[in-house]
PDB file of N, CA and C in Angstrom:
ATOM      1  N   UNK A   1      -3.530  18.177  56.702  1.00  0.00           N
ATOM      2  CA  UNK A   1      -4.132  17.888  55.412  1.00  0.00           C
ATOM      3  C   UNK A   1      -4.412  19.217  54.716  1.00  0.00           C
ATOM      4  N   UNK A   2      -4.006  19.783  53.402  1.00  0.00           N
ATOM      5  CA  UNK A   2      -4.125  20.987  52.668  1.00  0.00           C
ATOM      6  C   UNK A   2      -5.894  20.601  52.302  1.00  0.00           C
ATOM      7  N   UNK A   3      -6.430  21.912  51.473  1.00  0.00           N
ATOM      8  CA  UNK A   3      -7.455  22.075  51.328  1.00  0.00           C
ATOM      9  C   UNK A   3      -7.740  21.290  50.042  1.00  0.00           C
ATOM     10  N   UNK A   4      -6.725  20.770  49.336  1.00  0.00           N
ATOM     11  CA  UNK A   4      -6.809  19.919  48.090  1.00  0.00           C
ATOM     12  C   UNK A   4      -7.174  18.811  48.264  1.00  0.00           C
ATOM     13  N   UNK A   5      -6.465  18.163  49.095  1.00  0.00           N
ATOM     14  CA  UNK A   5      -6.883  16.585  49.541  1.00  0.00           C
ATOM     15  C   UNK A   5      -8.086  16.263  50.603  1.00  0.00           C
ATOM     16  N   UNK A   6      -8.929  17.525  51.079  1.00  0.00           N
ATOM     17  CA  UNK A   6     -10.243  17.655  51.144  1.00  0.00           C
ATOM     18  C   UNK A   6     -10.348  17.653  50.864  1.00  0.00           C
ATOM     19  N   UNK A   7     -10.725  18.233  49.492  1.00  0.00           N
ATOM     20  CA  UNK A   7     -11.671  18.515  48.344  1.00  0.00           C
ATOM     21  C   UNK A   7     -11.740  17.096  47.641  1.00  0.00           C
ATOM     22  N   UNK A   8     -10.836  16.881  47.628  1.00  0.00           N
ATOM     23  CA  UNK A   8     -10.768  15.583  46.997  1.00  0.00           C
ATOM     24  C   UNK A   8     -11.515  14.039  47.636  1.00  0.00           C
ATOM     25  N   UNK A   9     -10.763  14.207  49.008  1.00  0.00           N
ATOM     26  CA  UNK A   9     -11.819  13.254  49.533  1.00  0.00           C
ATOM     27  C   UNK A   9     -12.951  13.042  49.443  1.00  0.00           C
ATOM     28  N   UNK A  10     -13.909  14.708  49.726  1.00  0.00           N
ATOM     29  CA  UNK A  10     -15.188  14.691  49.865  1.00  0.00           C
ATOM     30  C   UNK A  10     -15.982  14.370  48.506  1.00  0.00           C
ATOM     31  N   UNK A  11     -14.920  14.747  47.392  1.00  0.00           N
ATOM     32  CA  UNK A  11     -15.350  14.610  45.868  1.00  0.00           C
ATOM     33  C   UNK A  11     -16.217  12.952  45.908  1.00  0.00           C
ATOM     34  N   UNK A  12     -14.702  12.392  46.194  1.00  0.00           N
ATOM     35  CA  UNK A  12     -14.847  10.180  46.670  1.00  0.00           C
ATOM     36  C   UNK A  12     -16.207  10.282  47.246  1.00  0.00           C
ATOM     37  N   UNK A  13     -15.766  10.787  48.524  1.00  0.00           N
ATOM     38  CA  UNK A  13     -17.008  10.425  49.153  1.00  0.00           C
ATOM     39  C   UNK A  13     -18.060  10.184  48.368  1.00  0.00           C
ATOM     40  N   UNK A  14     -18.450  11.582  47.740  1.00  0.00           N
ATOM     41  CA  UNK A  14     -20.043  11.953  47.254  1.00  0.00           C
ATOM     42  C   UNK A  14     -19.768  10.530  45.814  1.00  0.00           C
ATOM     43  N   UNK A  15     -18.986  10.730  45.021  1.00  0.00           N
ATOM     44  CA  UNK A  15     -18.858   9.698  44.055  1.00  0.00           C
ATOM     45  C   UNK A  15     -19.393   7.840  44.609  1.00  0.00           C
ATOM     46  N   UNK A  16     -18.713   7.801  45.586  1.00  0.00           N
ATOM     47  CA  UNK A  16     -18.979   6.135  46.150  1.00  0.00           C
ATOM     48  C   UNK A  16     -20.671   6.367  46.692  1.00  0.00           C
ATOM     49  N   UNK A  17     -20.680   7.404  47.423  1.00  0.00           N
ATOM     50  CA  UNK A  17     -22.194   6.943  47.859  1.00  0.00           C
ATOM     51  C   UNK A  17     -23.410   7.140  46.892  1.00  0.00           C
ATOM     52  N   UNK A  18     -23.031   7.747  45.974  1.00  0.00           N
ATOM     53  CA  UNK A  18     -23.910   7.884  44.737  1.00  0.00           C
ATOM     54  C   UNK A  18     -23.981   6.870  43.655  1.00  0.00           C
ATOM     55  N   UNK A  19     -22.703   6.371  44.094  1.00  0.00           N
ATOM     56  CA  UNK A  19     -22.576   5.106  42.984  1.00  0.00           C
ATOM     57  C   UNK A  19     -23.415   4.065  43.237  1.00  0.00           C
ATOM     58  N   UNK A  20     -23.047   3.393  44.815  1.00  0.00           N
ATOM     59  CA  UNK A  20     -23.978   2.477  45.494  1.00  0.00           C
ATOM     60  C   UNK A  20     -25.533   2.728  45.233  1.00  0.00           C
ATOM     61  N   UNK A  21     -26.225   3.837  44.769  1.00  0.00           N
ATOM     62  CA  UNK A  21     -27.469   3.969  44.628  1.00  0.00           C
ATOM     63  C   UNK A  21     -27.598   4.347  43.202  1.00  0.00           C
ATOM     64  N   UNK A  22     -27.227   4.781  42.385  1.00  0.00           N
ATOM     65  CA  UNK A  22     -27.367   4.567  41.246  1.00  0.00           C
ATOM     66  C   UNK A  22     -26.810   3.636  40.235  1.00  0.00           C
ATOM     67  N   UNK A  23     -25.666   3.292  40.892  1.00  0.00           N
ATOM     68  CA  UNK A  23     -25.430   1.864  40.172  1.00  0.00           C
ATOM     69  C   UNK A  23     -26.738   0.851  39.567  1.00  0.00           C
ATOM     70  N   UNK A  24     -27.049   0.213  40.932  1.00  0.00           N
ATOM     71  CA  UNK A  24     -28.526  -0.872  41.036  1.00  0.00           C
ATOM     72  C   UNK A  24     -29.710  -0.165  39.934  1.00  0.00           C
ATOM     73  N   UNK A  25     -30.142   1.387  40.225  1.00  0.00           N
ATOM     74  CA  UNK A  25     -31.289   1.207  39.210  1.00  0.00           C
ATOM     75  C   UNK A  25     -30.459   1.461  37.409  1.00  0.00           C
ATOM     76  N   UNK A  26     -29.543   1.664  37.110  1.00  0.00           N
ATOM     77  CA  UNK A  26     -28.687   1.702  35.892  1.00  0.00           C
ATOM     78  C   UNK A  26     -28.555   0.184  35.550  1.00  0.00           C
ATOM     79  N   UNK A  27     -28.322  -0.768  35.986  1.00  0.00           N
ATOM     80  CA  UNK A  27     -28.284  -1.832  36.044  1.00  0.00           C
ATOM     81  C   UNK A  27     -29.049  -2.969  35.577  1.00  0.00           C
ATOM     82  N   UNK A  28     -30.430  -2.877  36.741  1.00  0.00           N
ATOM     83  CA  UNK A  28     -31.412  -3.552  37.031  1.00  0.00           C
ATOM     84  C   UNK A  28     -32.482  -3.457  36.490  1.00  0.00           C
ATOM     85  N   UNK A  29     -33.413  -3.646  35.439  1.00  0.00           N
ATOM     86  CA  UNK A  29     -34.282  -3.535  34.404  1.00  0.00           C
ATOM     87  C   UNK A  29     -35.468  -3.814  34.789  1.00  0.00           C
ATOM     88  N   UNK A  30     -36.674  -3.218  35.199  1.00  0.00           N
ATOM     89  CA  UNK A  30     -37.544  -4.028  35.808  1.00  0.00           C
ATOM     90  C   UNK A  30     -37.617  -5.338  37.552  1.00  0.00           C
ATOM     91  N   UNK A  31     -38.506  -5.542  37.437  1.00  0.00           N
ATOM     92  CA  UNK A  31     -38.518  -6.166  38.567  1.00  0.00           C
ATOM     93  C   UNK A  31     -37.888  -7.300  39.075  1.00  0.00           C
ATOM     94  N   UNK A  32     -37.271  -7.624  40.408  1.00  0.00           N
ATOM     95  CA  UNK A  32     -36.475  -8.554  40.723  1.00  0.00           C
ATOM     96  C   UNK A  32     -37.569  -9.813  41.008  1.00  0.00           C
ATOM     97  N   UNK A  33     -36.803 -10.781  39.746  1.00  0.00           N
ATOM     98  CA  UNK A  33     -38.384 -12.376  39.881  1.00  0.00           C
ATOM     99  C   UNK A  33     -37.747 -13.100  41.410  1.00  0.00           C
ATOM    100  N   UNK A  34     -36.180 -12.873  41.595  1.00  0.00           N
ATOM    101  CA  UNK A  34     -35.726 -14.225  42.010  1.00  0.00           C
ATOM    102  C   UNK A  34     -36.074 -14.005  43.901  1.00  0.00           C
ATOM    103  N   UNK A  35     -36.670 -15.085  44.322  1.00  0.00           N
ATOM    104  CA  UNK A  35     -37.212 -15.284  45.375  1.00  0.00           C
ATOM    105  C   UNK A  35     -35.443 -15.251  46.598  1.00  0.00           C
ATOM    106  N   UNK A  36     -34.863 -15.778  46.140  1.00  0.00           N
ATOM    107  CA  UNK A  36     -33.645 -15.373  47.367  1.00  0.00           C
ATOM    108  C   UNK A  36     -33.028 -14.375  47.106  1.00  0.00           C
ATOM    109  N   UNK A  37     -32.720 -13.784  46.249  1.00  0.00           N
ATOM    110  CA  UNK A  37     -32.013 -12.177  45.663  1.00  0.00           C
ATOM    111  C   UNK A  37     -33.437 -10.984  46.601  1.00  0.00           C
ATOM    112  N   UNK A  38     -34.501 -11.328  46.464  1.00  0.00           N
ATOM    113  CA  UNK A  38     -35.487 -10.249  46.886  1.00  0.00           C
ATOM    114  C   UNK A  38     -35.672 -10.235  48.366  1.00  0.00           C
ATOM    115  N   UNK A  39     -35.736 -11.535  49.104  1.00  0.00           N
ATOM    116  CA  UNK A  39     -35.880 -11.562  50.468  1.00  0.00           C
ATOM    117  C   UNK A  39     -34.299 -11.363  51.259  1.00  0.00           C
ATOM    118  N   UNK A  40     -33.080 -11.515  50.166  1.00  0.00           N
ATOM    119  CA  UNK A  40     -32.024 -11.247  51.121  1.00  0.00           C
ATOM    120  C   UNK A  40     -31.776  -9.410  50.849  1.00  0.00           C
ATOM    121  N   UNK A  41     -32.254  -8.891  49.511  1.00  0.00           N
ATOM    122  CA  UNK A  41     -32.818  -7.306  49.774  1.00  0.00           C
ATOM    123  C   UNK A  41     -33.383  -6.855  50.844  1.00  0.00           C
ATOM    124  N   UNK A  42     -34.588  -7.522  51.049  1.00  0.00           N
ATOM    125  CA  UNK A  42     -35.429  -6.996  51.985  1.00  0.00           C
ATOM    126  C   UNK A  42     -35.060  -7.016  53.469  1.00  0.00           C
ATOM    127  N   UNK A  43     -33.637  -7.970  54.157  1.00  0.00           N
ATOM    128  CA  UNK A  43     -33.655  -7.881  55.356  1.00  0.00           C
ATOM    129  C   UNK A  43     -31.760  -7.012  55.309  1.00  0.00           C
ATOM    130  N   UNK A  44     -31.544  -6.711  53.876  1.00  0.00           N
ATOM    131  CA  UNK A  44     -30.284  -5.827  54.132  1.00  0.00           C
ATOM    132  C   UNK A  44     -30.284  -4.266  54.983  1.00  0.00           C
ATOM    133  N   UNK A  45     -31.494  -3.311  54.887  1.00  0.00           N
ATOM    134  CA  UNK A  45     -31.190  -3.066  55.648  1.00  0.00           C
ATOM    135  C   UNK A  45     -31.499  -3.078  57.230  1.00  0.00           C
ATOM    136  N   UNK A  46     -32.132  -4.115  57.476  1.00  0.00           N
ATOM    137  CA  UNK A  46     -32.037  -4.210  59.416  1.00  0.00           C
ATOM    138  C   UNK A  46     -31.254  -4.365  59.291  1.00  0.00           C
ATOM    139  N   UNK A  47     -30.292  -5.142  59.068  1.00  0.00           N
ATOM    140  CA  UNK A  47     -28.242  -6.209  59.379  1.00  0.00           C
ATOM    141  C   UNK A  47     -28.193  -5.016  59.302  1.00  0.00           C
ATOM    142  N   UNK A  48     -27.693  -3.983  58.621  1.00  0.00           N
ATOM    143  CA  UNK A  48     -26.773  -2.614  58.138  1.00  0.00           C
ATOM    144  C   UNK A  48     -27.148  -2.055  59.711  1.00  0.00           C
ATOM    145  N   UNK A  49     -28.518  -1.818  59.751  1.00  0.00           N
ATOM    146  CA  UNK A  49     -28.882  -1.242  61.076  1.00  0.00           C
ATOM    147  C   UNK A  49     -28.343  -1.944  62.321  1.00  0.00           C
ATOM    148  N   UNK A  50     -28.677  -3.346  62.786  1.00  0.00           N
ATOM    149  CA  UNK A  50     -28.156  -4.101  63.760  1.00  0.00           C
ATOM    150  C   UNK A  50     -26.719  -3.966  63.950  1.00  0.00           C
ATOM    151  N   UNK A  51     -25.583  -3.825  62.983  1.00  0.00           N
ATOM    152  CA  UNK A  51     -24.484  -3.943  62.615  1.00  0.00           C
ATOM    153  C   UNK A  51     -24.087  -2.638  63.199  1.00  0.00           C
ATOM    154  N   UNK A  52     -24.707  -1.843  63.233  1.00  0.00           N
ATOM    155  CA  UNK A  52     -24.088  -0.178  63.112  1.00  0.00           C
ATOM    156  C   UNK A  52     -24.481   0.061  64.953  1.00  0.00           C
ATOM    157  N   UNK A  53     -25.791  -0.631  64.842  1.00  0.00           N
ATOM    158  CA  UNK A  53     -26.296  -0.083  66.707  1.00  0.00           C
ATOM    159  C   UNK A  53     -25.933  -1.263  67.801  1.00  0.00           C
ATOM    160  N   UNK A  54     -25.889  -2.231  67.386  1.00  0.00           N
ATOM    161  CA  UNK A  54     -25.475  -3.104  68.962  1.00  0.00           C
ATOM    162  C   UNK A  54     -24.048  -2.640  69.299  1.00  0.00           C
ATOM    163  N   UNK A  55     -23.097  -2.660  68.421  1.00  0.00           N
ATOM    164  CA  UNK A  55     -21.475  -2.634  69.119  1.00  0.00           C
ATOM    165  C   UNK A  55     -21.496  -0.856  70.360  1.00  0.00           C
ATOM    166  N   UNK A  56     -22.567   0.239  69.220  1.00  0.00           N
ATOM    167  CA  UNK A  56     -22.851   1.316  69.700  1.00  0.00           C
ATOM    168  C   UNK A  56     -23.315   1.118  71.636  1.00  0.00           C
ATOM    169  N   UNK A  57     -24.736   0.010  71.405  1.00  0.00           N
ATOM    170  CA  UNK A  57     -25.048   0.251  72.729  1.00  0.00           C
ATOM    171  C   UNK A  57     -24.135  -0.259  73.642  1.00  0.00           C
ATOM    172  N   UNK A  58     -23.223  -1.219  73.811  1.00  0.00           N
ATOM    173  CA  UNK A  58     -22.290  -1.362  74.750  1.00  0.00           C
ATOM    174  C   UNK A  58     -21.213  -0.851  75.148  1.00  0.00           C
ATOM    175  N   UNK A  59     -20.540  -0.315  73.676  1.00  0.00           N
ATOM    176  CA  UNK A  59     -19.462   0.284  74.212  1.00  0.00           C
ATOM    177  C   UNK A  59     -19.344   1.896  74.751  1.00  0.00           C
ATOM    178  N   UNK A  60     -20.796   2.873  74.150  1.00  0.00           N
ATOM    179  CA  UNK A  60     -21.139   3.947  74.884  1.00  0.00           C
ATOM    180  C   UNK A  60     -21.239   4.297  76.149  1.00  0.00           C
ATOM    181  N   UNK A  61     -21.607   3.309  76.680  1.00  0.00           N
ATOM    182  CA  UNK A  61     -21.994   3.312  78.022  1.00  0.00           C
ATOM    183  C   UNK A  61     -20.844   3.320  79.064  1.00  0.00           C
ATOM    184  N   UNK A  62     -21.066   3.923  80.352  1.00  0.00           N
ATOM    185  CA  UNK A  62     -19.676   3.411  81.060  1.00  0.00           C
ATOM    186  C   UNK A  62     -19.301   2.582  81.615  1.00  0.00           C
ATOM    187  N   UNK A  63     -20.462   1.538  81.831  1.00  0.00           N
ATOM    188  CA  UNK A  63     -20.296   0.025  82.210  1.00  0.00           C
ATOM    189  C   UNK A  63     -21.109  -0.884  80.962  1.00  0.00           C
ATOM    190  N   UNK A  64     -20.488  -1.578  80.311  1.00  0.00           N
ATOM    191  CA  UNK A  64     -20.830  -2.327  79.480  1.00  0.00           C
ATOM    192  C   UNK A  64     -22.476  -3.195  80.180  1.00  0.00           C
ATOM    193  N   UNK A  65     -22.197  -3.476  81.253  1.00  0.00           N
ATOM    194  CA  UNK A  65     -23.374  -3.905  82.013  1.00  0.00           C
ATOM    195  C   UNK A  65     -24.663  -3.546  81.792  1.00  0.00           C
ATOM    196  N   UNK A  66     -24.469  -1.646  81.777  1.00  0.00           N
ATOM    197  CA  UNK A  66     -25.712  -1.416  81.757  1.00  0.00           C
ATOM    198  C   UNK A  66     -26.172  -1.528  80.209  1.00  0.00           C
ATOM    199  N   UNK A  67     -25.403  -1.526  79.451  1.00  0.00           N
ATOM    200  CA  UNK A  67     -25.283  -1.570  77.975  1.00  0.00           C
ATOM    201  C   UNK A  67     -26.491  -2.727  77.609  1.00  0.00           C
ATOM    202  N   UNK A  68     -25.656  -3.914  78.271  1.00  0.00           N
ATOM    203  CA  UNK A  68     -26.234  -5.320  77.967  1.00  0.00           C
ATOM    204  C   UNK A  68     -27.532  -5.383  78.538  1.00  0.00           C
ATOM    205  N   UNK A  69     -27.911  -5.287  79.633  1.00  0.00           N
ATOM    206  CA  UNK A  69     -29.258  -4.799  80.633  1.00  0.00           C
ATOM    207  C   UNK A  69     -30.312  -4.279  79.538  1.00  0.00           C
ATOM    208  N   UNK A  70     -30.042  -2.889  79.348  1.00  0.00           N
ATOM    209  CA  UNK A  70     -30.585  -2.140  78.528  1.00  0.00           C
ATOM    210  C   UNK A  70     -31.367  -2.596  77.417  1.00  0.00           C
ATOM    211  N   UNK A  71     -30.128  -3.576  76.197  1.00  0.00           N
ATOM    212  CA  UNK A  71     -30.243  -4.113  75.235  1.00  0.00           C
ATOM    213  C   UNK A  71     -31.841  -5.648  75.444  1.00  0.00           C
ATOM    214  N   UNK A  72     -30.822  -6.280  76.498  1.00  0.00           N
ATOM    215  CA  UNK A  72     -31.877  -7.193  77.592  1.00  0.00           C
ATOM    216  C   UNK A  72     -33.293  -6.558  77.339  1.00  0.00           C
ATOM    217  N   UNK A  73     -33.396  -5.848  78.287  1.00  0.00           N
ATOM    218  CA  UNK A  73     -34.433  -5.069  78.559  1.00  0.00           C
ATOM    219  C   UNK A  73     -35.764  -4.292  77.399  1.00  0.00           C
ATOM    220  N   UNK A  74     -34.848  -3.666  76.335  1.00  0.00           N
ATOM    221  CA  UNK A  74     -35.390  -3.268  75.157  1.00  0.00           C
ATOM    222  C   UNK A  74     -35.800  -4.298  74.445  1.00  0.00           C
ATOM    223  N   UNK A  75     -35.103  -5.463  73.619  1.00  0.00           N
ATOM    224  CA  UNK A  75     -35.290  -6.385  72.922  1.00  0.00           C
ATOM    225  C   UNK A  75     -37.095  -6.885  73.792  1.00  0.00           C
ATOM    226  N   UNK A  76     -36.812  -7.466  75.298  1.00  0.00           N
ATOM    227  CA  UNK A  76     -38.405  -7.477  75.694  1.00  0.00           C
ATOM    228  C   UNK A  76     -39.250  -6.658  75.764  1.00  0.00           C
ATOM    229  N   UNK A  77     -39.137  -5.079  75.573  1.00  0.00           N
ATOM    230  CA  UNK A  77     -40.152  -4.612  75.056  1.00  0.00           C
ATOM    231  C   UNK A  77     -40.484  -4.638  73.817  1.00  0.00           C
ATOM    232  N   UNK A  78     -40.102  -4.778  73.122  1.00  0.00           N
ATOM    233  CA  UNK A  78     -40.411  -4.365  71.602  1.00  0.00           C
ATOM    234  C   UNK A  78     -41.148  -5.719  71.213  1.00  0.00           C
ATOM    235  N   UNK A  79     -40.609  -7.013  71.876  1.00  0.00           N
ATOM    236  CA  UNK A  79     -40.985  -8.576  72.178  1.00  0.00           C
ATOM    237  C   UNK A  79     -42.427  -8.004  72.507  1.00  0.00           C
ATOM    238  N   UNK A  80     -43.181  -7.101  73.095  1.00  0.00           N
ATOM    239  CA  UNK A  80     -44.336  -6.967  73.650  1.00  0.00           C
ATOM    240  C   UNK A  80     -45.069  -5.970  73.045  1.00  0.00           C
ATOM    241  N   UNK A  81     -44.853  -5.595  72.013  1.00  0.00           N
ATOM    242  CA  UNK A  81     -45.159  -4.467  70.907  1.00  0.00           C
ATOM    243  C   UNK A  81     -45.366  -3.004  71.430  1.00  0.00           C
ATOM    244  N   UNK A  82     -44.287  -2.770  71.971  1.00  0.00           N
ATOM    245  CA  UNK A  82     -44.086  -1.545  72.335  1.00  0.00           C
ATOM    246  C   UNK A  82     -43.649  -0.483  71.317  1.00  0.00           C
ATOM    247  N   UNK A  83     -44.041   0.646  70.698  1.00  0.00           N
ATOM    248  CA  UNK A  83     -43.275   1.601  69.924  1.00  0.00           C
ATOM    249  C   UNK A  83     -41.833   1.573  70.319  1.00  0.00           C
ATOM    250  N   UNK A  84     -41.175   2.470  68.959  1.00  0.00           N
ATOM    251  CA  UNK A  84     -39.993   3.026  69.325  1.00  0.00           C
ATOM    252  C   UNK A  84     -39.232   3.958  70.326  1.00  0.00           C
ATOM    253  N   UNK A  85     -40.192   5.116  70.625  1.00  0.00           N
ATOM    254  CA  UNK A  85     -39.943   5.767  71.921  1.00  0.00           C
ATOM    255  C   UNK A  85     -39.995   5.299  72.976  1.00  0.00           C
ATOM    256  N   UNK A  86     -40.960   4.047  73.292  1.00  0.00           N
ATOM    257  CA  UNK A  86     -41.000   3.878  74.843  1.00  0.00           C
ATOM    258  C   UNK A  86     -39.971   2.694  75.315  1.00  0.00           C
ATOM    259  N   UNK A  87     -39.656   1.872  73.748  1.00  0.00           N
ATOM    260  CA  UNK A  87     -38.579   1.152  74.217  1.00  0.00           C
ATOM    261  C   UNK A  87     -36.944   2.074  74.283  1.00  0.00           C
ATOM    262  N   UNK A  88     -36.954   2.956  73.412  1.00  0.00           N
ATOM    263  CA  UNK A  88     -35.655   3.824  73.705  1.00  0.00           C
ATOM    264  C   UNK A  88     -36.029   4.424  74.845  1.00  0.00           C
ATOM    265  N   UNK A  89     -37.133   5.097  75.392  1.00  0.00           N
ATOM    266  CA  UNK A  89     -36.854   5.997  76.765  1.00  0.00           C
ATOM    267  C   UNK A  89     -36.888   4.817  77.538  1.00  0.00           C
ATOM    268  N   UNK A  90     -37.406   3.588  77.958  1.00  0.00           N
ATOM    269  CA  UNK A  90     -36.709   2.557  78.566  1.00  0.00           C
ATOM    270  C   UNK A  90     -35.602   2.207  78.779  1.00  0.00           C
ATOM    271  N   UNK A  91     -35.250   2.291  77.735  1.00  0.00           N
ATOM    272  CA  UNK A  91     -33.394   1.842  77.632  1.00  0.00           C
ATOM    273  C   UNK A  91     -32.468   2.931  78.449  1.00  0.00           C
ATOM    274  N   UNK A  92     -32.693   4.168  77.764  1.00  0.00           N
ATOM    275  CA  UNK A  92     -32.170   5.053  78.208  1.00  0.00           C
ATOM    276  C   UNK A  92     -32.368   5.411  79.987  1.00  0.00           C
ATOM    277  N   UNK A  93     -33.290   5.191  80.288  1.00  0.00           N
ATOM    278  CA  UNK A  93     -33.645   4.904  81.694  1.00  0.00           C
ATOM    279  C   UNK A  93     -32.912   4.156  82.447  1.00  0.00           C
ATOM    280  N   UNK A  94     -32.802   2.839  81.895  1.00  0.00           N
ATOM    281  CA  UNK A  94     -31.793   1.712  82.544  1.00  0.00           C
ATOM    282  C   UNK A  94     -30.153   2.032  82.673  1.00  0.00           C
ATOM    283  N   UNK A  95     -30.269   2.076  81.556  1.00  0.00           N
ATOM    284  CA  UNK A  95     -28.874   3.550  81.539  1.00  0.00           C
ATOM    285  C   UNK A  95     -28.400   4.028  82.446  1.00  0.00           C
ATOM    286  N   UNK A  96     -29.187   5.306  82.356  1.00  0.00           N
ATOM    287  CA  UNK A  96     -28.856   6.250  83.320  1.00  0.00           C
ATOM    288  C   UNK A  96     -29.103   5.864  84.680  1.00  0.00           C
ATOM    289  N   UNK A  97     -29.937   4.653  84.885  1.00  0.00           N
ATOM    290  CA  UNK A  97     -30.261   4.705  86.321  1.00  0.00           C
ATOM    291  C   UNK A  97     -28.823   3.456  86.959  1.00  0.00           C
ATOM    292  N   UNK A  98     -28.944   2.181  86.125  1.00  0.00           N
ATOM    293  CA  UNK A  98     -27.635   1.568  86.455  1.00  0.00           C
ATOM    294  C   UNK A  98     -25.986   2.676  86.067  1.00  0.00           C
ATOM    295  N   UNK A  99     -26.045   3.300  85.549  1.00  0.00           N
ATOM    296  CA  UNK A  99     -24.614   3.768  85.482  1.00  0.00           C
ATOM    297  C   UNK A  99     -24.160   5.103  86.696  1.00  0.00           C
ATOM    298  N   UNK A 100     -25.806   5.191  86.943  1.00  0.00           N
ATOM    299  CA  UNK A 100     -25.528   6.610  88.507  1.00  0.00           C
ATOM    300  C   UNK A 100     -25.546   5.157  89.341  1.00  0.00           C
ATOM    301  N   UNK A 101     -26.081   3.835  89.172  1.00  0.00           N
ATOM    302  CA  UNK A 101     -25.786   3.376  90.680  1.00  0.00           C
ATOM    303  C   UNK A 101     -24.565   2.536  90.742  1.00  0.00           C
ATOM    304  N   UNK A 102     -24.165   2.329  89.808  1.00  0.00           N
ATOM    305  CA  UNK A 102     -22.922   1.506  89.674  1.00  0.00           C
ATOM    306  C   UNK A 102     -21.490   2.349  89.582  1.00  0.00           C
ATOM    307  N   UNK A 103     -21.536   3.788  89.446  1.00  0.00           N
ATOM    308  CA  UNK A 103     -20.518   4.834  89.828  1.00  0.00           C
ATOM    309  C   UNK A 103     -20.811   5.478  90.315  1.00  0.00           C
TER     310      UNK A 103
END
């Protein structure tokens, strides 16, 4: 790839992701009344998040097993109002401890 059709890409890039966020307030005039337009806002981005991290935790791993375990495992802490660190150093624990005993 020459240094042109970088430049160019990265140009897109910055253009699309700027668009997606300035589009909406250029747009959108004041406050959103409508009761299903605002609550399907409000849970866009967990999906974006869920979407981006589950396929992550299984297929990282070197046994999908411990992947699923992990996931298992985390989902019931957080079920028990655990912060964010102690359910990730949990996870990560299960991890590392099923993937040293399973190879």
């Amino acid at each position: 790839m020459d240094s042109r059709s970088i430049v160019i890409c990265i140009l897109l890039g910055i253009v699309t992701t700027n668009l997606i966020r300035v589009l909406p307030m250029l747009l959108i005039k004041g406050q959103i009344s409508n009761r299903f337009l605002r609550s399907f806002l409000y849970y866009v981005p967990y999906v974006t998040l869920a979407v981006m991290t589950f396929p992550s935790i299984v297929e990282t791993t070197i046994s999908p097993v411990s992947g699923f375990v992990a996931l298992f495992v985390g989902i019931i802490a957080a079920w028990r109002k655990l912060g964010l660190f102690p359910v990730a150093a949990i996870c990560c624990a299960i991890v590392y401890l099923m993937d040293t005993l399973l190879n």
